[in-house]
C-alpha atoms as a PDB file:
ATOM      1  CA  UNK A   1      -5.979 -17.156  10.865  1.00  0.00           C
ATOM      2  CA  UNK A   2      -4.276 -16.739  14.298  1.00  0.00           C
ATOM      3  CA  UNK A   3      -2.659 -13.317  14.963  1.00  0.00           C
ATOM      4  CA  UNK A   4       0.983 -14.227  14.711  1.00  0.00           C
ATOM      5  CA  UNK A   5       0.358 -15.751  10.947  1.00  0.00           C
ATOM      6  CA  UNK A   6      -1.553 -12.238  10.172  1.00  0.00           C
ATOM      7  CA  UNK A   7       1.153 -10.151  11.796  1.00  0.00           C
ATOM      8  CA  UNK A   8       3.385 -11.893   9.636  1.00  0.00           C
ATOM      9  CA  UNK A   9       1.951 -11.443   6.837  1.00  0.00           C
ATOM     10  CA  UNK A  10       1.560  -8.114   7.163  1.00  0.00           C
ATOM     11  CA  UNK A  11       5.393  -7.667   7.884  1.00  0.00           C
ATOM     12  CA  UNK A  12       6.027  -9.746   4.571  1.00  0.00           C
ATOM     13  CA  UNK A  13       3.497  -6.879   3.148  1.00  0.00           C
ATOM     14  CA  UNK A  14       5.573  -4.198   4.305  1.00  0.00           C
ATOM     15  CA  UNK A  15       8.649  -5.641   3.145  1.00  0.00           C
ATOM     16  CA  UNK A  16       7.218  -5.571  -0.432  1.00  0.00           C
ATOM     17  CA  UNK A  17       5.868  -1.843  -0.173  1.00  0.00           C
ATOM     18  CA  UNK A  18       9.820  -1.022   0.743  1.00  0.00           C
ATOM     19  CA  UNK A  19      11.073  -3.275  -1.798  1.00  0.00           C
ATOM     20  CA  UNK A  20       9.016  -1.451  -4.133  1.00  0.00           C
ATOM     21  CA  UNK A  21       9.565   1.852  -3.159  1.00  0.00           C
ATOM     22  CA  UNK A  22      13.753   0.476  -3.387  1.00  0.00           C
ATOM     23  CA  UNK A  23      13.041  -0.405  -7.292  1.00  0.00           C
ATOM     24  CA  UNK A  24      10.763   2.821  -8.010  1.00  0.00           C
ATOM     25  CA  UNK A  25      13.813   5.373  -6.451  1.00  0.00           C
ATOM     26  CA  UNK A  26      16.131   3.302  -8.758  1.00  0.00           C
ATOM     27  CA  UNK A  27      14.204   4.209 -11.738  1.00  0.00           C
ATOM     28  CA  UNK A  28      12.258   7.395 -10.662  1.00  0.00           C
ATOM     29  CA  UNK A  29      11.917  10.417 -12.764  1.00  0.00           C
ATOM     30  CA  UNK A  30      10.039  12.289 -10.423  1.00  0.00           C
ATOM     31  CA  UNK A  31       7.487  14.128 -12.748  1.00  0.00           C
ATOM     32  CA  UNK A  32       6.769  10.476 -14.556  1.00  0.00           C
ATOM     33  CA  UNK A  33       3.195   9.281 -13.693  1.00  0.00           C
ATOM     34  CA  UNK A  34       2.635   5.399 -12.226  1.00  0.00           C
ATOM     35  CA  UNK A  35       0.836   4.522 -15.666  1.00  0.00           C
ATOM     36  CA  UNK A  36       4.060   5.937 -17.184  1.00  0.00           C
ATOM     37  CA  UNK A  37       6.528   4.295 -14.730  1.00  0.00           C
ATOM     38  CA  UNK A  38       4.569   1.015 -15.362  1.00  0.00           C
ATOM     39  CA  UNK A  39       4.958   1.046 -18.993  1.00  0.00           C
ATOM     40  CA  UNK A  40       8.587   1.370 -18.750  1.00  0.00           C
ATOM     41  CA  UNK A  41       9.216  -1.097 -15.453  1.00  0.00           C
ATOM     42  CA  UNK A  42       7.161  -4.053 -16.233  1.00  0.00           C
ATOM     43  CA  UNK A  43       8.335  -5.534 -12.640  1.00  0.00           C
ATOM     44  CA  UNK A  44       6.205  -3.163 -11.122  1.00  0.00           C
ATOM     45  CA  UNK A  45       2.525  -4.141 -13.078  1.00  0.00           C
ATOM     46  CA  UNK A  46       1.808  -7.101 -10.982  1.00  0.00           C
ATOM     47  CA  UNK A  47       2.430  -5.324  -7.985  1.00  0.00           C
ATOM     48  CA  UNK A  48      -0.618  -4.492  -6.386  1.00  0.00           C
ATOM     49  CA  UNK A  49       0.152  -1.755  -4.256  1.00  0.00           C
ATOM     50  CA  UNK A  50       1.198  -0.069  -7.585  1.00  0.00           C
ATOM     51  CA  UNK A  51      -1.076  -1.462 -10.094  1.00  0.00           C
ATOM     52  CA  UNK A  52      -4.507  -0.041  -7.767  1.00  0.00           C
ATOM     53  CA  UNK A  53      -3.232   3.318  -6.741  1.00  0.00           C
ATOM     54  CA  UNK A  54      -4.229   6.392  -9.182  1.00  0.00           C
ATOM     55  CA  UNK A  55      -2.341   5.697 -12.686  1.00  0.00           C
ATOM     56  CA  UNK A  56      -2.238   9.925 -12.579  1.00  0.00           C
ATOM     57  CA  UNK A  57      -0.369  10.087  -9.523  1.00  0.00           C
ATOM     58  CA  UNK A  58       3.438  11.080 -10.178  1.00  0.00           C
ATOM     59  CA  UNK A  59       6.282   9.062  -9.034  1.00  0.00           C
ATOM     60  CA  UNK A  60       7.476  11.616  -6.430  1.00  0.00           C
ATOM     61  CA  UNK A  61       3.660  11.729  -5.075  1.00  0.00           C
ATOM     62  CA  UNK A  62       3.884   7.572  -4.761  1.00  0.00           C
ATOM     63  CA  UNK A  63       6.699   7.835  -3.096  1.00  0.00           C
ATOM     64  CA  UNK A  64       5.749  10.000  -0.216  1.00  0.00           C
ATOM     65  CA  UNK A  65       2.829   8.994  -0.282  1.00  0.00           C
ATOM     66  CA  UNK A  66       4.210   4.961   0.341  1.00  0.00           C
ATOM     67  CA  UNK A  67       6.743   6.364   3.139  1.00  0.00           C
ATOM     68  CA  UNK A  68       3.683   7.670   5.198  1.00  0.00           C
ATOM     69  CA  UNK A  69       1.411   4.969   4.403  1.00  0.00           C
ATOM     70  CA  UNK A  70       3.682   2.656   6.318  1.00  0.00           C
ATOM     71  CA  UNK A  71       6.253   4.513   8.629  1.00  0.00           C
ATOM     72  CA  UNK A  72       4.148   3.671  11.232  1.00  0.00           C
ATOM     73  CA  UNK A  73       4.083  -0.640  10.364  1.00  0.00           C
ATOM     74  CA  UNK A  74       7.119  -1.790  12.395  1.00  0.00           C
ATOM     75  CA  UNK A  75       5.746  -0.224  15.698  1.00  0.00           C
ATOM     76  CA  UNK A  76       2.490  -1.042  15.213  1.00  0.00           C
ATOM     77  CA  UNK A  77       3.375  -4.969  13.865  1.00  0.00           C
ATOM     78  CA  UNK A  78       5.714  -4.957  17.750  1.00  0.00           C
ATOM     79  CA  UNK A  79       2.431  -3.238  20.077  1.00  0.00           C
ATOM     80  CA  UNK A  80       0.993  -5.945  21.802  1.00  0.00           C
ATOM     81  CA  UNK A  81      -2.498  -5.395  20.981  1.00  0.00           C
ATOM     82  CA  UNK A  82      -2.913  -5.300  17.015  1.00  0.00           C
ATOM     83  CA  UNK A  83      -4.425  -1.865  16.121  1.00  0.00           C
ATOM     84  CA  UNK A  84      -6.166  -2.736  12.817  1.00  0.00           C
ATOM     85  CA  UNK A  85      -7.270   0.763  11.955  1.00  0.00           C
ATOM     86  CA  UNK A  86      -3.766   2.308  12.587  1.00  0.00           C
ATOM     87  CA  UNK A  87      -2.279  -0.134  10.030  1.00  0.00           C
ATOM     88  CA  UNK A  88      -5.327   0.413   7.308  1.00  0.00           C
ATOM     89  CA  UNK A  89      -5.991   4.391   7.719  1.00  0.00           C
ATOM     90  CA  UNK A  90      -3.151   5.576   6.988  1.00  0.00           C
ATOM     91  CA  UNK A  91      -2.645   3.056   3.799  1.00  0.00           C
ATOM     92  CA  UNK A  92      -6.250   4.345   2.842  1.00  0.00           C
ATOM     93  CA  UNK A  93      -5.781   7.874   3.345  1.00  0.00           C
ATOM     94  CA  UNK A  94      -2.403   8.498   1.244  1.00  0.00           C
ATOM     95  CA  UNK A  95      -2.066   6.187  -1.173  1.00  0.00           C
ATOM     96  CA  UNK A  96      -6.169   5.985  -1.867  1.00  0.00           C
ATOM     97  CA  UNK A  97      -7.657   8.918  -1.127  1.00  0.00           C
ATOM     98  CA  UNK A  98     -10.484   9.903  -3.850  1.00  0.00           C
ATOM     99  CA  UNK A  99      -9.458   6.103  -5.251  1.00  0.00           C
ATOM    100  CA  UNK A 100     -12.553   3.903  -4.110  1.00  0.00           C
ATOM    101  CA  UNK A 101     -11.838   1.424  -7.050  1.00  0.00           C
ATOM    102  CA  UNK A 102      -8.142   1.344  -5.817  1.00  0.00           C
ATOM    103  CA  UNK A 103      -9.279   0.727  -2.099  1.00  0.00           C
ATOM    104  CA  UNK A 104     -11.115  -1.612  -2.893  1.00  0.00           C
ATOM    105  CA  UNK A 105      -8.842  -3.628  -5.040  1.00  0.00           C
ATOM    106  CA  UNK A 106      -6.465  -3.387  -2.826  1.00  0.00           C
ATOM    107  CA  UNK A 107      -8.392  -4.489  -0.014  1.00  0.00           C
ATOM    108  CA  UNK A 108      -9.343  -7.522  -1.484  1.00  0.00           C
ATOM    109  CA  UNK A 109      -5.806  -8.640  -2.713  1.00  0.00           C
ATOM    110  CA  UNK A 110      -4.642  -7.926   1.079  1.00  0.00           C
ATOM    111  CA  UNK A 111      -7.437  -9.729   2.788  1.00  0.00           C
ATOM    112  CA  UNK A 112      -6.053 -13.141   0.995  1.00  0.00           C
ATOM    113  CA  UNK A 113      -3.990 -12.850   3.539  1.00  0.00           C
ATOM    114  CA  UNK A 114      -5.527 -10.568   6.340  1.00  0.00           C
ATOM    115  CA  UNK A 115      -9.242 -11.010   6.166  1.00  0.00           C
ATOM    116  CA  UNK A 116      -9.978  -8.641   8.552  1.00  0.00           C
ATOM    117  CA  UNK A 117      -7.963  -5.579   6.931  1.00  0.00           C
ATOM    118  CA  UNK A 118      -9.610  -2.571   6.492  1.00  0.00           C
ATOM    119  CA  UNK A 119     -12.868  -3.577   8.008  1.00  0.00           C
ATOM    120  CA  UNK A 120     -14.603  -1.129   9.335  1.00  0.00           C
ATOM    121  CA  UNK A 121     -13.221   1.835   7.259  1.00  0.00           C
ATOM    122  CA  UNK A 122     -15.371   3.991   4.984  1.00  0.00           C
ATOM    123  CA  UNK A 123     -14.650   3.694   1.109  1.00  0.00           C
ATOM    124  CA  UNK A 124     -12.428   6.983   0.611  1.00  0.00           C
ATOM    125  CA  UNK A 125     -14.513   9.518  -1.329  1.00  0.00           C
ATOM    126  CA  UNK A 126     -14.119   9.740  -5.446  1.00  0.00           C
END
């Protein structure tokens, strides 16, 4: 893949994580867990952002947790030079932390797109 096709794709990627995070404050109850939320908005089963993260983590949690996975996207998509890491840490670290299956899933759902994402990171700890 050439960098503008990946940078793309990642930009389509964000634009799903805020679509989802649009249909998820529609529907939130904040205390509700994903596995609950998912059992109520079938929309949202298919989506893997949602369907790898935690089932135990509570709607509120995801939430945050999705703003500060990706606040940083749009800047880093514009830099010149594609920081890799800065796009997958921060994805890793909030919405996977302790979540190694997650990750991983995650990872490999992304990287039809974006081979290269998340190389180079450490599995997050169970």
């Amino acid at each position: 893949m050439n960098d503008a096709s990946e940078r793309r794709a990642l930009l389509l990627h964000l634009g799903a994580a805020l679509q989802t995070l649009s249909h998820i404050l529609e529907h939130e109850r904040n205390e509700e867990t994903v596995r609950e939320l998912i059992a109520t908005q079938q929309l949202l089963s298919d989506v893997p952002l949602v369907e790898y993260v935690f089932e135990r983590m509570t709607v509120r949690e995801l939430n945050a947790n999705l703003l500060h996975a990706f606040c940083l996207w749009p800047q880093l998509l514009l830099a010149e030079r594609l920081d890799r890491e800065a796009l997958a840490m921060p994805v890793r670290q909030h919405l996977f932390a302790d979540n190694p299956r997650g990750w991983d899933s995650y990872i490999r759902a992304l990287r039809q797109e974006v081979p290269w994402f998340g190389q180079g990171l450490s599995a997050p700890r169970e």
